[in-house]
Protein backbone atom coordinates (compact mmCIF):
# COMPACT_ATOMS: atom_id res chain seq x y z
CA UNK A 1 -18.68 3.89 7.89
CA UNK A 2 -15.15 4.26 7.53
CA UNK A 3 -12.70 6.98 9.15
CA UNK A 4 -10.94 9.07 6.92
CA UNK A 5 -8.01 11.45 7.48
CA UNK A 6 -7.56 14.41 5.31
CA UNK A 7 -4.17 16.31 5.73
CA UNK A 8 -3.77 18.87 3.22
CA UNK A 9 -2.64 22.82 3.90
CA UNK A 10 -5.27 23.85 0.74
CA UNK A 11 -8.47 24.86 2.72
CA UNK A 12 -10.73 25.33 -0.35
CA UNK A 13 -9.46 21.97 -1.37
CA UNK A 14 -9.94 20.15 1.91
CA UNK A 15 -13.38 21.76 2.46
CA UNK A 16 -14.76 20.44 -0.66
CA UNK A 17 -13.20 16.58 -0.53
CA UNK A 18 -14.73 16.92 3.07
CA UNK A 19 -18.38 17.50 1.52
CA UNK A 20 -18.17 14.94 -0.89
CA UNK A 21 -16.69 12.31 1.20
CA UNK A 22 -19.34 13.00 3.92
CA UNK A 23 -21.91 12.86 1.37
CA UNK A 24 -20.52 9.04 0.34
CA UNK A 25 -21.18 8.29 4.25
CA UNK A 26 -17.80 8.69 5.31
CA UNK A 27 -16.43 10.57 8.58
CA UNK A 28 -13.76 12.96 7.91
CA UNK A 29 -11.56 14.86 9.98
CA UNK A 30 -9.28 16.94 8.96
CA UNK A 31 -5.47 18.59 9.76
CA UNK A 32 -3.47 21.49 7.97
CA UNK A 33 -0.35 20.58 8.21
CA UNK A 34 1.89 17.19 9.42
CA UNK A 35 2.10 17.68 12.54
CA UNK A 36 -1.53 18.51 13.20
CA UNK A 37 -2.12 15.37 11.31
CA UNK A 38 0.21 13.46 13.22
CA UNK A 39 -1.39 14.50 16.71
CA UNK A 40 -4.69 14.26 15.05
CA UNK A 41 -3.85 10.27 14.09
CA UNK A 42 -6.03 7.72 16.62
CA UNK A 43 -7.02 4.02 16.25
CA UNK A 44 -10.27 5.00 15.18
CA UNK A 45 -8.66 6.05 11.51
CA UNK A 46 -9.21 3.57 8.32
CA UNK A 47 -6.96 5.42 5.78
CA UNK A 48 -5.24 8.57 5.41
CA UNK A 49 -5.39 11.21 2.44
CA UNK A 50 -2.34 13.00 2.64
CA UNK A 51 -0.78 15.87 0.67
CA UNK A 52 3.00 16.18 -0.40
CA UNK A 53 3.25 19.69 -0.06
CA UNK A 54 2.52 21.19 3.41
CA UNK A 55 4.10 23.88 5.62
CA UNK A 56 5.54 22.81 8.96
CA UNK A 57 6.03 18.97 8.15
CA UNK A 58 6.04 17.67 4.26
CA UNK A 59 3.80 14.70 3.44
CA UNK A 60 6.92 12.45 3.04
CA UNK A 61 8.37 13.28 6.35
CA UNK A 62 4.52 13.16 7.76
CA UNK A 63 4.82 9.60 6.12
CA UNK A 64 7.54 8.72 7.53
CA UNK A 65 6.96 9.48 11.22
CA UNK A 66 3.49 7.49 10.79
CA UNK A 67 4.98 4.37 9.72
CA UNK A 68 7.04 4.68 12.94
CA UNK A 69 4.21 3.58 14.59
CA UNK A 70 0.57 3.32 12.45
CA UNK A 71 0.05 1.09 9.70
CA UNK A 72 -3.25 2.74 8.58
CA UNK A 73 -3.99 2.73 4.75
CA UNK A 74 -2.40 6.00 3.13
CA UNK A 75 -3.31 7.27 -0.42
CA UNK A 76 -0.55 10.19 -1.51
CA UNK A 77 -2.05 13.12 -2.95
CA UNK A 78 1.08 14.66 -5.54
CA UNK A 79 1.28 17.50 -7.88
CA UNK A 80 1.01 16.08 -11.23
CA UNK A 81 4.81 15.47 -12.50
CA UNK A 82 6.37 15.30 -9.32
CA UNK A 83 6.97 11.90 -9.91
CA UNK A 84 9.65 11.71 -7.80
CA UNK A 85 7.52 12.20 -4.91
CA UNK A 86 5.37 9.01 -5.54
CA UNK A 87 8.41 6.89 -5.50
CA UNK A 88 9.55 8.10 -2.30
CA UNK A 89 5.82 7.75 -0.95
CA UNK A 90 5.46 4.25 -2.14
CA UNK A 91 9.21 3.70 -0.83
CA UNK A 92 8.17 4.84 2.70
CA UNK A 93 4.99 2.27 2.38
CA UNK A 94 2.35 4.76 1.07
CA UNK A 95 -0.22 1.94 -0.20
CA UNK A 96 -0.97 4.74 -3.26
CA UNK A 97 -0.95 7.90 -4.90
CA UNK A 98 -3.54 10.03 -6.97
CA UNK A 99 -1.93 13.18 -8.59
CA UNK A 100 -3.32 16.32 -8.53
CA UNK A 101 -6.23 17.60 -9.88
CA UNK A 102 -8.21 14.02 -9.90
CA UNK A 103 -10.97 14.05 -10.40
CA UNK A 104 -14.20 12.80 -7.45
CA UNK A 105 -14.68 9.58 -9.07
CA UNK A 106 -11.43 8.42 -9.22
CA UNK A 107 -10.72 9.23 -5.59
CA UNK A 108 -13.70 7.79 -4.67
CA UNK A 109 -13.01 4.46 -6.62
CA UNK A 110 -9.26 4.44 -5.08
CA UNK A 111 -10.65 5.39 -1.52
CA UNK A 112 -12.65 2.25 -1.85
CA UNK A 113 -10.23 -0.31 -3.57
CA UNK A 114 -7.67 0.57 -0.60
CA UNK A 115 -10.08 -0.18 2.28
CA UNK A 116 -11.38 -3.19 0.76
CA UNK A 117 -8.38 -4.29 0.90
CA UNK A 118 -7.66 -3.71 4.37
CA UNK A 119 -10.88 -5.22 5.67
CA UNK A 120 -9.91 -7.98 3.91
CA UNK A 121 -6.44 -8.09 5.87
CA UNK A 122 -8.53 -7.26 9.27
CA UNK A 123 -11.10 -10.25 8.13
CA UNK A 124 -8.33 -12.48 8.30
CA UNK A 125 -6.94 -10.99 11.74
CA UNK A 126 -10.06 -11.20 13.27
CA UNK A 127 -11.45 -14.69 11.84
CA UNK A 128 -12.74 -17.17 14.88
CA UNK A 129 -11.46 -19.90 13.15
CA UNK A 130 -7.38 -20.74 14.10
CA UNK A 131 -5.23 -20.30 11.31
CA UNK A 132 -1.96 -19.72 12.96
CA UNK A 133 -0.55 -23.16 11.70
CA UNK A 134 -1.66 -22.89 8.30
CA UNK A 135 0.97 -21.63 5.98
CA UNK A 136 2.68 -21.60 2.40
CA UNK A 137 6.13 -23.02 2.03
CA UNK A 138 8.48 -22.50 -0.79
CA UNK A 139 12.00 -22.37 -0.90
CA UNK A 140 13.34 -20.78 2.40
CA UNK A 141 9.95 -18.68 2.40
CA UNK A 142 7.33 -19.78 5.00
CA UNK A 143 4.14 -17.34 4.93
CA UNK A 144 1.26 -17.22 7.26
CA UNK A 145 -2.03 -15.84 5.52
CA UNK A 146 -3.80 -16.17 9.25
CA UNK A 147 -1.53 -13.97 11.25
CA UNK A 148 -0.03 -11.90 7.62
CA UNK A 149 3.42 -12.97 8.59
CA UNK A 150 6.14 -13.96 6.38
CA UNK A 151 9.46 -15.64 7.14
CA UNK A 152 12.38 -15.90 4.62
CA UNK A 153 15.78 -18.21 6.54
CA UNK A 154 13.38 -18.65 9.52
CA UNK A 155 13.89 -14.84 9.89
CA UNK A 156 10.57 -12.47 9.98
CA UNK A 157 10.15 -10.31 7.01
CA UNK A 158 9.20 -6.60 7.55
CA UNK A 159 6.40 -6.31 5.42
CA UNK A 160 3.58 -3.48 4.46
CA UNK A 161 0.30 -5.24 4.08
CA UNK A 162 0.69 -4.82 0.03
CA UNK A 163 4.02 -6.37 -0.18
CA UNK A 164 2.58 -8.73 1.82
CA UNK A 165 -0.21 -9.28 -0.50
CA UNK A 166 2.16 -9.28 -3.48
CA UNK A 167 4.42 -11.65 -2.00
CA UNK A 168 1.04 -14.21 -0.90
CA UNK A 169 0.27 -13.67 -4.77
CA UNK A 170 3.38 -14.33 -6.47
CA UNK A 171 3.83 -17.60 -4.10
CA UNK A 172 0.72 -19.06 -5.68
CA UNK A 173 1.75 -18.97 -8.96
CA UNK A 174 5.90 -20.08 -9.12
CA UNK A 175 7.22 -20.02 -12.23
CA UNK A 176 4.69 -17.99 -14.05
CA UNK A 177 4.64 -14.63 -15.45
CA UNK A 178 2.29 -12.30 -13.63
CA UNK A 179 1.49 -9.35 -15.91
CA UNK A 180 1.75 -5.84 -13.96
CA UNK A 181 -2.32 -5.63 -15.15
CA UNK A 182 -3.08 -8.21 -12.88
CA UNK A 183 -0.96 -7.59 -10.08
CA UNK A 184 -2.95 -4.04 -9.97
CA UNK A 185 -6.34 -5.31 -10.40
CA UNK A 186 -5.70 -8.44 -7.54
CA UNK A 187 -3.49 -6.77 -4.71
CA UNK A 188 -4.24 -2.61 -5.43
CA UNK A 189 -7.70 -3.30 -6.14
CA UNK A 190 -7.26 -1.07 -9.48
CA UNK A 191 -7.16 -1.48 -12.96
CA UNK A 192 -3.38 -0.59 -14.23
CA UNK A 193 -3.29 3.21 -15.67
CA UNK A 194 -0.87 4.54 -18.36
CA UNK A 195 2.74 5.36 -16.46
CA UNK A 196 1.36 4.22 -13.35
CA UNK A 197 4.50 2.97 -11.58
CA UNK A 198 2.39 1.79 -8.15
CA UNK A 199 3.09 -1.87 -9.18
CA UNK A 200 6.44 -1.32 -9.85
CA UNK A 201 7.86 0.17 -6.52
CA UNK A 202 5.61 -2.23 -4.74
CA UNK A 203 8.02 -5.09 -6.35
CA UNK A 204 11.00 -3.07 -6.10
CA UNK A 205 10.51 -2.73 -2.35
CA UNK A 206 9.42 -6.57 -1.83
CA UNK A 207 12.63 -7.72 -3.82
CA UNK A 208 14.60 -5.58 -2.04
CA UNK A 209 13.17 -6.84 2.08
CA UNK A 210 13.84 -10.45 0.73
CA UNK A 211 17.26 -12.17 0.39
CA UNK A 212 18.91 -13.72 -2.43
CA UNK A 213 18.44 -17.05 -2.84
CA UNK A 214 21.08 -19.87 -1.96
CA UNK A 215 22.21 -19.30 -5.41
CA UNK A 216 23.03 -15.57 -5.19
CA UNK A 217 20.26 -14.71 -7.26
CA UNK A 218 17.27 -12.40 -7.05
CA UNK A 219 13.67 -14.32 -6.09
CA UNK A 220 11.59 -12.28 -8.00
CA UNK A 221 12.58 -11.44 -12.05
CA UNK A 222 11.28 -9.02 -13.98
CA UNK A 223 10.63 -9.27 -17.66
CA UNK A 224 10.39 -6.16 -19.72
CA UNK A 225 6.95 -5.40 -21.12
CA UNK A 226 5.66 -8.95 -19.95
CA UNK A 227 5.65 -8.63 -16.37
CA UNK A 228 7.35 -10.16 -13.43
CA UNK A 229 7.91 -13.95 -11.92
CA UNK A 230 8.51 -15.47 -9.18
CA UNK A 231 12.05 -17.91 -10.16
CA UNK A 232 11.60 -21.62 -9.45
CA UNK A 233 14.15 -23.55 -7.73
CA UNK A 234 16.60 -25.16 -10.58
């Protein structure tokens, strides 16, 4: 079963996501601060819970220092209005965030969307079958499901594995207005909540790792209480 991470300073807190995660089958190991969880990181981790507010090392700096070098899974765990530190989480490539108090069901269901969606992603990395020449084109954009690579001017896009995902999605459908509810429920595995802004930084962050196009304009439009699209060549 899959290898969770818990870093969180609350000990009551940690002890009792610890027994219910263990009693859904999961291993769980656990750090009190950043940089215990940092030194406590291995390959043998599928996804990372991981509080904002820690002594020693914050969750965003925490964050930060793992993307350095892991791209494990992380779900944000945020104080209820601190919105501000969700947008910096999903900024610094936290895949995303559940504030506090939730509620054992919806971690559970969010624990579950984000590693489907890796093995997915490691289904593809690991697949026998040689996809390394099979690709989407359009526009300057070249993407390569096989090996989760994308190129934009023949130059190699740094991607997180969502933006990747988002990117994959909105080059299937060109020219056509992807609602944000469907963009949740097909690359973050969850059904869109009220003031959930997930989708939204996701986007903000792809648009911002891809060029303009030859016209000076940006790829991806958004359009206010319909959703977003990916612009067609005129």
């Amino acid at each position: 079963m899959a290898h969770i991470l818990l870093i969180d300073d609350d000990t009551e807190l940690t002890d009792l996501l610890k027994e219910v995660l263990i009693l859904e089958n999961f291993t769980v190991s656990t750090a009190q601060n950043g940089e215990a969880g940092l030194e406590a990181m291995n390959d043998s981790v599928d996804l990372i819970l991981l509080d904002v507010m820690m002594p020693k090392l914050n969750g965003i700096e925490t964050l930060k220092q793992l993307r350095e070098t892991w791209e494990v899974p992380v779900l944000m765990l945020t104080a209820k209005g601190d919105e501000i530190d969700r947008v910096i989480g999903l900024e610094l490539g936290a895949d995303d965030y559940l504030p506090k108090p939730f509620s054992e069901r919806e971690l559970l269901a969010r624990i579950r969307a984000i590693l489907r969606r890796a093995q997915h992603i490691k289904e593809k990395k690991d697949s026998k079958v040689d996809k390394r020449q099979e690709h989407i084109s359009y526009q300057d954009i070249q993407l390569y499901p096989g090996k989760l690579e994308a190129y934009c001017n023949q130059q190699l896009l740094d991607l997180t594995s969502t933006e990747f995902a988002l990117l994959h999605h909105f080059l299937l459908h060109p020219g056509k207005i992807i609602t944000k509810e469907v963009l949740s429920l097909d690359v973050l595995g969850k059904r869109l909540a009220a003031f959930d802004r997930a989708i939204d930084m996701h986007v903000s962050n792809l648009r911002k790792k891809l060029p303009d196009s030859s016209n000076k304009k940006p790829r991806i439009k958004t359009l206010r209480g319909r959703g977003y699209l990916l612009v067609e060549e005129e």
